[in-house]
Protein backbone atom coordinates (compact mmCIF):
# COMPACT_ATOMS: atom_id res chain seq x y z
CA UNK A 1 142.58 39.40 154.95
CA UNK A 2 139.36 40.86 156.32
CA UNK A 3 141.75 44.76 156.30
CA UNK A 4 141.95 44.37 152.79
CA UNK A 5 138.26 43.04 151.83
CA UNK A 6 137.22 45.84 154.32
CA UNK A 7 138.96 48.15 152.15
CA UNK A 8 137.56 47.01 149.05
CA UNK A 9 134.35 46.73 149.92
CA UNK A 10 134.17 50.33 151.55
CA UNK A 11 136.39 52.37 148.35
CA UNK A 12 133.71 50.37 145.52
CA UNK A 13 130.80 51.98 147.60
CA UNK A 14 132.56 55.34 148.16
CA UNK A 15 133.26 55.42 144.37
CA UNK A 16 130.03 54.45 142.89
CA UNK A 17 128.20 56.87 146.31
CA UNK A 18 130.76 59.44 145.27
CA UNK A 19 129.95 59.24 141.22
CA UNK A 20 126.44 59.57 141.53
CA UNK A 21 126.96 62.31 143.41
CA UNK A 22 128.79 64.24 141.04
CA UNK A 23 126.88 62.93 138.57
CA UNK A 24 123.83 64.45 140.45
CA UNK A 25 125.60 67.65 141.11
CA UNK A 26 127.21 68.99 137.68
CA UNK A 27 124.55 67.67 136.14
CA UNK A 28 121.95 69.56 138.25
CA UNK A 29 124.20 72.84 138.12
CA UNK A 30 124.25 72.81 134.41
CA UNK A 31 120.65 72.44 134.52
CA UNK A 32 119.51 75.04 136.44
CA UNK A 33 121.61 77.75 134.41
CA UNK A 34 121.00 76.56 131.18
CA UNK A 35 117.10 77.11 132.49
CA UNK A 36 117.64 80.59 134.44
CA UNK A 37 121.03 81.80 134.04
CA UNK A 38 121.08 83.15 137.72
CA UNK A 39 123.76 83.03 140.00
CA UNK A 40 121.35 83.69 142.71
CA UNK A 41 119.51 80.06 141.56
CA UNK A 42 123.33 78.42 141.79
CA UNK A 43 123.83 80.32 144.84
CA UNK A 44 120.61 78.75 146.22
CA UNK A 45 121.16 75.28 145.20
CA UNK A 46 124.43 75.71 147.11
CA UNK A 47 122.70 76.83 150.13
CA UNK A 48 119.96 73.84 150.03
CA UNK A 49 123.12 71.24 150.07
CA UNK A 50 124.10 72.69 153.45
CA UNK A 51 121.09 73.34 155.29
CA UNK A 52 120.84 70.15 156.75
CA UNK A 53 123.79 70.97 159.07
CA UNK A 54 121.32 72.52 161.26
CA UNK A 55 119.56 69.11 161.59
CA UNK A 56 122.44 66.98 161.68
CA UNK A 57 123.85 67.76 165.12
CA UNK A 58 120.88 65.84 166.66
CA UNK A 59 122.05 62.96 164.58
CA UNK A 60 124.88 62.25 166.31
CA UNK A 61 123.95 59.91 169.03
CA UNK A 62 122.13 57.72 166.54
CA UNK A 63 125.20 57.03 164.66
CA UNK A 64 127.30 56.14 167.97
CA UNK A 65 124.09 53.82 169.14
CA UNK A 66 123.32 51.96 166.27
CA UNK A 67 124.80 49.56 163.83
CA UNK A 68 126.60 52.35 161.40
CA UNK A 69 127.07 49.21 158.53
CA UNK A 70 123.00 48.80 158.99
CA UNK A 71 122.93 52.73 158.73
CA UNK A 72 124.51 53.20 155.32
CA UNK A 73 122.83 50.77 153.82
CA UNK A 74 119.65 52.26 154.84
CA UNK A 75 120.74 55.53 153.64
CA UNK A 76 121.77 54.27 150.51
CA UNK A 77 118.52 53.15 149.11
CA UNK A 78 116.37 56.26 150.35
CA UNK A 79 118.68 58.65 148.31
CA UNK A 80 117.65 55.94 145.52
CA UNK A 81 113.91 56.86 146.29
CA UNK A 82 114.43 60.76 146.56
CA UNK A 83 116.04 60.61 143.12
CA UNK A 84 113.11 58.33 141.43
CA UNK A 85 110.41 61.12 142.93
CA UNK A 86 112.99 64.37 141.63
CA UNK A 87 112.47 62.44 138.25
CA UNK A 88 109.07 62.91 137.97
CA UNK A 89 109.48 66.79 139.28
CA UNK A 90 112.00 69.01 138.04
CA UNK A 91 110.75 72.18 139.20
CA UNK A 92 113.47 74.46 140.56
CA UNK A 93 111.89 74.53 143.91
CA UNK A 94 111.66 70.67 143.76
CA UNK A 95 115.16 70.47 143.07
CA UNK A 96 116.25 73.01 145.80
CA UNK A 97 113.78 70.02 148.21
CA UNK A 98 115.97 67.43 146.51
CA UNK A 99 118.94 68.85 146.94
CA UNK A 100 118.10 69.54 151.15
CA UNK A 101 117.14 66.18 151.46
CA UNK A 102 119.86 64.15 149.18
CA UNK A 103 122.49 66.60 151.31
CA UNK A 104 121.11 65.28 154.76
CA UNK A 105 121.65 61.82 153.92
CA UNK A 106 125.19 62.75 152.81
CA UNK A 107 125.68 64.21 155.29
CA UNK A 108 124.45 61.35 158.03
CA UNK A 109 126.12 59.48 155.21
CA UNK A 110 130.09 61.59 155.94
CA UNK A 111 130.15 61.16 159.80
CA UNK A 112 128.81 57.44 160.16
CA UNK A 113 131.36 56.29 157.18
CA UNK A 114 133.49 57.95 159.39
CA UNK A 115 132.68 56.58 162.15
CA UNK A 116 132.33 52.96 160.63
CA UNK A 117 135.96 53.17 159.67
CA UNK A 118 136.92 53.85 163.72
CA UNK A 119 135.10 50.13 164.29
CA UNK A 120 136.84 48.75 160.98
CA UNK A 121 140.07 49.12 161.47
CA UNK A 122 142.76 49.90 163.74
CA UNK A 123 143.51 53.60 164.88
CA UNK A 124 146.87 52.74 163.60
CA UNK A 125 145.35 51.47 160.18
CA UNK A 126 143.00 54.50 159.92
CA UNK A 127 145.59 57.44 158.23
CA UNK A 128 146.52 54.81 155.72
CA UNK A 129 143.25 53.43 154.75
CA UNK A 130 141.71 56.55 154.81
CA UNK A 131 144.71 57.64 152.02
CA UNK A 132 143.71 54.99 149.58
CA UNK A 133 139.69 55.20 150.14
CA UNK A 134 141.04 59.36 148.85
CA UNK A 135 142.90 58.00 145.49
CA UNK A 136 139.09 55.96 144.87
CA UNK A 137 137.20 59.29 145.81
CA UNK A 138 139.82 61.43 143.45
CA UNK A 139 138.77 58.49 140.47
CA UNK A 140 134.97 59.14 141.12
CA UNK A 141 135.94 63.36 140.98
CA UNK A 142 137.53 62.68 137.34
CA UNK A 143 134.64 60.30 136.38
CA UNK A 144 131.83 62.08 137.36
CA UNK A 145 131.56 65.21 136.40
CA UNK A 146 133.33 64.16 132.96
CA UNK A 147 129.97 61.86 132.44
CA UNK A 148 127.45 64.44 133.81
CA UNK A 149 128.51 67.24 131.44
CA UNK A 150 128.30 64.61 128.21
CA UNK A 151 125.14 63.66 129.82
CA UNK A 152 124.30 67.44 129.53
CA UNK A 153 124.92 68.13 126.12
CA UNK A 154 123.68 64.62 124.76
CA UNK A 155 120.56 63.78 126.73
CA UNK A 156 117.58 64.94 129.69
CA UNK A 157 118.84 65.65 133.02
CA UNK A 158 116.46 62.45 133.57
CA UNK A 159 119.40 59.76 132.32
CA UNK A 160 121.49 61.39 135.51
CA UNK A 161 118.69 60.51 138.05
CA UNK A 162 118.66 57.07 136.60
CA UNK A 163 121.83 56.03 137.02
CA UNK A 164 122.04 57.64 140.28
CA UNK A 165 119.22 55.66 141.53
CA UNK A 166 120.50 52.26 140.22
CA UNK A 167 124.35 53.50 141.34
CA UNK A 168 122.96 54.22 145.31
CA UNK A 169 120.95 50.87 145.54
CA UNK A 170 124.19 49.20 144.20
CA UNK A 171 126.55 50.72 147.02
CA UNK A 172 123.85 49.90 149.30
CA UNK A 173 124.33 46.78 149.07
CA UNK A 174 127.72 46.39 148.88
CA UNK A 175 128.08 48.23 152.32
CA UNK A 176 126.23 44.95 153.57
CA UNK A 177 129.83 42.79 152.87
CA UNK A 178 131.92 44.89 155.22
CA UNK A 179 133.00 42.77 158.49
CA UNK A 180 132.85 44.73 161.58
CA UNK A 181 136.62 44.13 163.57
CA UNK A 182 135.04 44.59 166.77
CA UNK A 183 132.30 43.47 169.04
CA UNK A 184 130.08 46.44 167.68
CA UNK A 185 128.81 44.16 164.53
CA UNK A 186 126.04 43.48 167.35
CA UNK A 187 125.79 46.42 169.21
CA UNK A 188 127.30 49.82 167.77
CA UNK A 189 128.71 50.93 171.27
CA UNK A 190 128.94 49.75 174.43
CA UNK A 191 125.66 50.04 176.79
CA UNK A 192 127.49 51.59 179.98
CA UNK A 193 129.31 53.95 177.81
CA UNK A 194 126.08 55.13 176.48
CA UNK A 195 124.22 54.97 179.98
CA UNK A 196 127.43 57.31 181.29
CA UNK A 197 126.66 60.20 178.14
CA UNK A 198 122.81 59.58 178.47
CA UNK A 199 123.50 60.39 182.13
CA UNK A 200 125.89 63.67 181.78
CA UNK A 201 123.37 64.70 179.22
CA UNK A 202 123.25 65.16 175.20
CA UNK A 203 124.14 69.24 175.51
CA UNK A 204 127.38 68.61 178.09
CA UNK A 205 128.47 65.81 176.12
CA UNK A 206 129.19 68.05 172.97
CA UNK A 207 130.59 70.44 175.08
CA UNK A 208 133.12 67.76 176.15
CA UNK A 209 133.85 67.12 172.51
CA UNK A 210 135.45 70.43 172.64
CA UNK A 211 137.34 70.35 175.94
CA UNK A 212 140.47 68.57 174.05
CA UNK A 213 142.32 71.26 172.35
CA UNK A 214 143.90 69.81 169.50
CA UNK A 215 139.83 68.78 168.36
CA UNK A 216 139.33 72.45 169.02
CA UNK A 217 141.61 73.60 167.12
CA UNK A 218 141.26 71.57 164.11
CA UNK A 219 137.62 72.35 163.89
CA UNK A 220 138.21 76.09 164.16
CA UNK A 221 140.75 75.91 160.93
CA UNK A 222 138.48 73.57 159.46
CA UNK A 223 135.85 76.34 159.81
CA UNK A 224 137.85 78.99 158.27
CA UNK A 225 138.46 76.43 155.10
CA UNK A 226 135.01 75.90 154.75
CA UNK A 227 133.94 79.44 154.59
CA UNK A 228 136.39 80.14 151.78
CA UNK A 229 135.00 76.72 150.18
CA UNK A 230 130.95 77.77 150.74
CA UNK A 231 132.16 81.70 149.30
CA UNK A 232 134.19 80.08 146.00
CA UNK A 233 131.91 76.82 144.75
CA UNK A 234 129.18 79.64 143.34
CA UNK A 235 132.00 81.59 141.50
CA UNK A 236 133.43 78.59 139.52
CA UNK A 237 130.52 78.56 136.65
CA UNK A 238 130.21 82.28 136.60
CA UNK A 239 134.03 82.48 135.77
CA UNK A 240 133.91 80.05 133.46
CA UNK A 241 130.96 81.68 131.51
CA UNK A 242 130.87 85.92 132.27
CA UNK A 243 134.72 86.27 132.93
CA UNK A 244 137.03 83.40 130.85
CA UNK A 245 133.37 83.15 128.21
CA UNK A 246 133.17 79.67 127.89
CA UNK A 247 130.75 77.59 127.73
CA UNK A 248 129.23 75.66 130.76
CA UNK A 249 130.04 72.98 129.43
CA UNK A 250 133.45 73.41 130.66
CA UNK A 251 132.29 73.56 134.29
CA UNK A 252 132.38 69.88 134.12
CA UNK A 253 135.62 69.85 132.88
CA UNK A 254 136.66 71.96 135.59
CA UNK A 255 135.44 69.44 138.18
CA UNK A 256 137.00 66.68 136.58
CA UNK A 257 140.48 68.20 136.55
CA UNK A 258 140.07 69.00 140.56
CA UNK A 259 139.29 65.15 140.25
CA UNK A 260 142.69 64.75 138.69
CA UNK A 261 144.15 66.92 141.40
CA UNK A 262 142.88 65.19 144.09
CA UNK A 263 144.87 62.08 142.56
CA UNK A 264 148.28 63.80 142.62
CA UNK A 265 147.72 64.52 146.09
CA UNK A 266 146.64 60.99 146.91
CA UNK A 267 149.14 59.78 145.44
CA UNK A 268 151.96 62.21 147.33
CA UNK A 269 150.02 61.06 150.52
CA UNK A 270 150.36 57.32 150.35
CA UNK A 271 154.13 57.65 148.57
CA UNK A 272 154.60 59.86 151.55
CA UNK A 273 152.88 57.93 154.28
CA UNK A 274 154.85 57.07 157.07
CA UNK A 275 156.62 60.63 157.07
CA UNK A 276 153.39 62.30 157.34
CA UNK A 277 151.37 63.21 160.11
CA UNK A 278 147.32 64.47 159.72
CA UNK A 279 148.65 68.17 160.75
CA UNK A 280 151.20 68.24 158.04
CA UNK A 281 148.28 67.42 155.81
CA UNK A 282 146.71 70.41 156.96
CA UNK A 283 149.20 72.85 156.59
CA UNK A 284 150.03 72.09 152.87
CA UNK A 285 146.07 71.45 152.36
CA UNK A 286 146.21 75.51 153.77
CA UNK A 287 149.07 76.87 151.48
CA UNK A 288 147.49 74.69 148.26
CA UNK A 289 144.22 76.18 148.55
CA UNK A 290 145.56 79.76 148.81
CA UNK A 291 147.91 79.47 145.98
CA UNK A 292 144.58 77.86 144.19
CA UNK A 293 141.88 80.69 144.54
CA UNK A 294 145.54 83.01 143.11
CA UNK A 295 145.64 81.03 139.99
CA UNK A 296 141.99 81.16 139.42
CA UNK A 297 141.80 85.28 140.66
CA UNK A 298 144.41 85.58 137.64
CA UNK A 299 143.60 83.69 134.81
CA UNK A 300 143.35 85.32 131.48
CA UNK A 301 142.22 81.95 130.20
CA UNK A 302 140.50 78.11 130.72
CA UNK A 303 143.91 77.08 130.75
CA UNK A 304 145.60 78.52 133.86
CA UNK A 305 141.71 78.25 135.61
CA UNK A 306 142.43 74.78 134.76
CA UNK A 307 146.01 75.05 136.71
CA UNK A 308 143.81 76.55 139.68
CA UNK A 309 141.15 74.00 139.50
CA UNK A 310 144.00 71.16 139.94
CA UNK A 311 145.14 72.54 142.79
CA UNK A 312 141.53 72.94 144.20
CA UNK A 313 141.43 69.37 143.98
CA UNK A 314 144.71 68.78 145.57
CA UNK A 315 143.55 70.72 148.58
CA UNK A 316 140.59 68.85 148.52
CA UNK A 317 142.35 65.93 148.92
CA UNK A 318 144.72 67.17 152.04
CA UNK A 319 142.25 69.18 154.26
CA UNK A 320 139.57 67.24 154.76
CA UNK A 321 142.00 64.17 154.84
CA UNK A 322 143.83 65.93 157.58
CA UNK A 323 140.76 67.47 159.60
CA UNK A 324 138.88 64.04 159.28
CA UNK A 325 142.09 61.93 160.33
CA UNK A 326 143.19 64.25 163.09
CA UNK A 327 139.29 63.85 164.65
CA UNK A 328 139.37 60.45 164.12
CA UNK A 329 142.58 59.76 166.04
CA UNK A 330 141.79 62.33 168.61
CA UNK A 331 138.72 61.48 169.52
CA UNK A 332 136.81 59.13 172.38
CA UNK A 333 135.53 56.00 170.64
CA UNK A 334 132.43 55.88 172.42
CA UNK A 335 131.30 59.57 171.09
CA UNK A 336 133.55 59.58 167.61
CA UNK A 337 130.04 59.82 165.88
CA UNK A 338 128.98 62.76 167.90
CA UNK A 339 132.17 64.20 167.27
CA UNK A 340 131.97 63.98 163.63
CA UNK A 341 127.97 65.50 163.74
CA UNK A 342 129.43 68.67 165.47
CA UNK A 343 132.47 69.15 163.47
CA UNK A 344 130.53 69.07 160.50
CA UNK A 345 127.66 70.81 161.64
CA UNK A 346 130.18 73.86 162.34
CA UNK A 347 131.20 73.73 159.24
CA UNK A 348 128.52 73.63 157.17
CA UNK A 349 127.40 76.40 158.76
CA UNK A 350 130.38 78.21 157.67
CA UNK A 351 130.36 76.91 154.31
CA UNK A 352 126.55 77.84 154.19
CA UNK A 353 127.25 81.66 155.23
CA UNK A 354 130.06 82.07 152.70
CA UNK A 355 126.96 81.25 149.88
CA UNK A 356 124.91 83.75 151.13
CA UNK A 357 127.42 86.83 151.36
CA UNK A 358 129.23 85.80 148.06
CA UNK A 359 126.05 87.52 146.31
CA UNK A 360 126.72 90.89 148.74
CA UNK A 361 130.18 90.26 148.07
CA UNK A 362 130.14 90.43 144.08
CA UNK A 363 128.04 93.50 144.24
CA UNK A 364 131.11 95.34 145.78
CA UNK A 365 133.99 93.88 144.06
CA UNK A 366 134.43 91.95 140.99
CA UNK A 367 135.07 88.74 140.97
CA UNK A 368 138.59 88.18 140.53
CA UNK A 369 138.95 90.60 144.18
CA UNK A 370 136.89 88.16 145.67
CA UNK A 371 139.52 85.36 144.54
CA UNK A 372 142.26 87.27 145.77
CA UNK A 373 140.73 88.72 148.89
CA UNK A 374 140.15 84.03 149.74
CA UNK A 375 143.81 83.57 148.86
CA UNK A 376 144.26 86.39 151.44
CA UNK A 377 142.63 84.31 154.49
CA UNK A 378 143.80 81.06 153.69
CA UNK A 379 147.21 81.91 153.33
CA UNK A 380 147.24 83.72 156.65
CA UNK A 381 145.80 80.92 158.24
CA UNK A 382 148.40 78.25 156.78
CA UNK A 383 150.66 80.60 158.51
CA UNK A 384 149.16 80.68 161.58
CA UNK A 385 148.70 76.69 161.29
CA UNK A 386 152.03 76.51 160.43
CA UNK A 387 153.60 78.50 163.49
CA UNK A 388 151.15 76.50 165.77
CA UNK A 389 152.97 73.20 164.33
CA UNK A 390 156.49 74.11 164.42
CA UNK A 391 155.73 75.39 168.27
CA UNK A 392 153.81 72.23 169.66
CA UNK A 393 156.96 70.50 168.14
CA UNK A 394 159.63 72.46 170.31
């Protein structure tokens, strides 16, 4: 019974986390063009969401020492307080600030609800859960950006921070009803496995993340997603307005059918379940976003960018499932949080670099070359993925 209150209790703080979140984001995105109409501003707000990779690899060890339940909690009702001081400053520069510090929560916030779910429930459990907790972040993906870009055309960006402030202090709380399954409800991790990393040092014990090569691996493809990701999220609003000429409006609409997406592929995943394995996951998550960034690169209309932005969601939905599940299973209890704070620190860094050079990168080529030139690397690497997978199999 506890599995399934676990369960509920973590997907109704995920989903009302999640919906803030987008709330937050669309809402903010609209903002700032409707106020400069610079892709450079976007392309900065971008980059302020993933700066605080470079911060969050030291924040690792806290989330394998500590209570992670006592952690998100915590986390939950500062991002409530950095929203109620962004409402009484909405200067771009403040928001940029915001947006830095909001991101490095989330991000503390993505490995240690990670992690939590490693001391929640079984490693057996964890592919499964982890499918349903996607179908409740896929509902939050429809819902959110849906609201933010009414929100937008009705009302202050102001009515956005408000409900994200009362919608993090809710989930906060909730996160205080999860039941630990393990002995770490006390203590996060036991104290001679932490005396034996203390001991081999912080530096050495990241290296050893990396000494297992299917972790390697998976990061390194995970990397290569990312980049495409951190090069394509700037583009979206600029196709919608300069290319298809709709309004921005429709950005939000564009998020919220990636939302619907990500439900499809949910829902393949848990129809699919005990057929699939995390590195199947990852190889269709590969093809899907390939065939995505095509659809967009060749749209003549919303309509088939709408066809694109579905299956944007859909690969949404089976990379990060896949990289996330595949770490989670492949990784050393006592250091899962570490392991988590590096992956995503590589990352980030990756998606942070494709930000900056998509400016450099539009200057050269238009945009619908740039589209084509990401379905180019991503579908090379799903092929590469794909002959690594058939040839650990034989």
């Amino acid at each position: 019974m506890s599995i399934y209150k676990n369960l509920t209790m973590l997907s109704t703080a995920k989903f009302l986390s999640g919906f803030a979140g987008y709330v937050y984001d669309v809402g903010i995105v609209i903002y700032l063009y409707n106020m400069t109409e610079s892709v450079a501003v976007i392309g900065g707000f971008f980059v302020s969401q993933f700066l605080p990779a470079f911060v969050m690899l030291m924040l690792g060890e806290m989330i394998d020492r500590y209570n992670k339940k006592r952690l998100m909690i915590i986390s939950g009702f500062i991002k409530a307080v950095i929203c109620l001081v962004l409402l009484n400053n909405r200067s771009v520069w403040s928001i940029y600030l915001t947006t830095f510090l909001m991101n490095l929560i989330l991000e503390f916030e993505h490995s240690t609800s990670s992690a939590l779910m490693v001391d929640v429930f079984s490693k057996e459990e964890i592919f499964k859960m982890a499918s349903v907790m996607n179908v409740v972040d896929s509902a939050s993906l429809i819902m959110g950006p849906i609201c933010a870009s009414f929100l937008a055309a009705k009302f202050d960006i102001g009515i956005n921070l408000v409900i994200n402030i009362l919608l993090y202090i809710i989930s906060a709380v909730i996160y205080g009803f999860i039941q630990m399954n393990c002995m770490q409800d006390i203590k996060c991790t036991e104290e001679k496995d932490i005396k034996i990393y203390r001991k081999k040092g912080i530096w050495r014990t990241y290296i050893k993340i990396f000494q297992k090569e299917r972790i390697l691996s998976t990061v390194i493809f995970w990397n290569i997603f990312m980049l495409c990701i951190g090069i394509a999220l700037p583009l979206e609003i600029t196709m919608i307005e300069d290319t298809l000429k709709m309004s921005s409006a429709w950005y939000g609409i564009g998020n919220m059918v990636e939302g619907l997406g990500m439900m499809v592929a949910s829902a393949f995943i848990l129809g699919k379940i005990k057929k699939l394995k995390p590195e199947n996951i990852i190889s269709l998550g590969l093809f899907t976003a390939a065939l995505s960034y095509l659809m967009i690169g060749i749209s003549p209309n919303i309509w088939m960018y709408f066809i694109g932005a579905g299956l944007v969601g859909m690969t949404s939905t089976f990379c990060p499932l896949g990289f996330k599940t595949e770490i989670q299973v492949e990784s050393s209890p006592e250091i899962v949080g570490r392991t988590f704070t590096t992956a995503r620190f590589t990352i980030l860094i990756s998606r942070t670099v494709g930000s900056l050079i998509v400016g450099g990168l539009l200057n050269i080529f238009s945009i619908r070359i740039v589209y084509y030139g990401l379905t180019g690397i991503l579908m090379v690497s799903a092929i590469i993925f794909g002959v690594r997978l058939r040839d650990s199999a034989t």
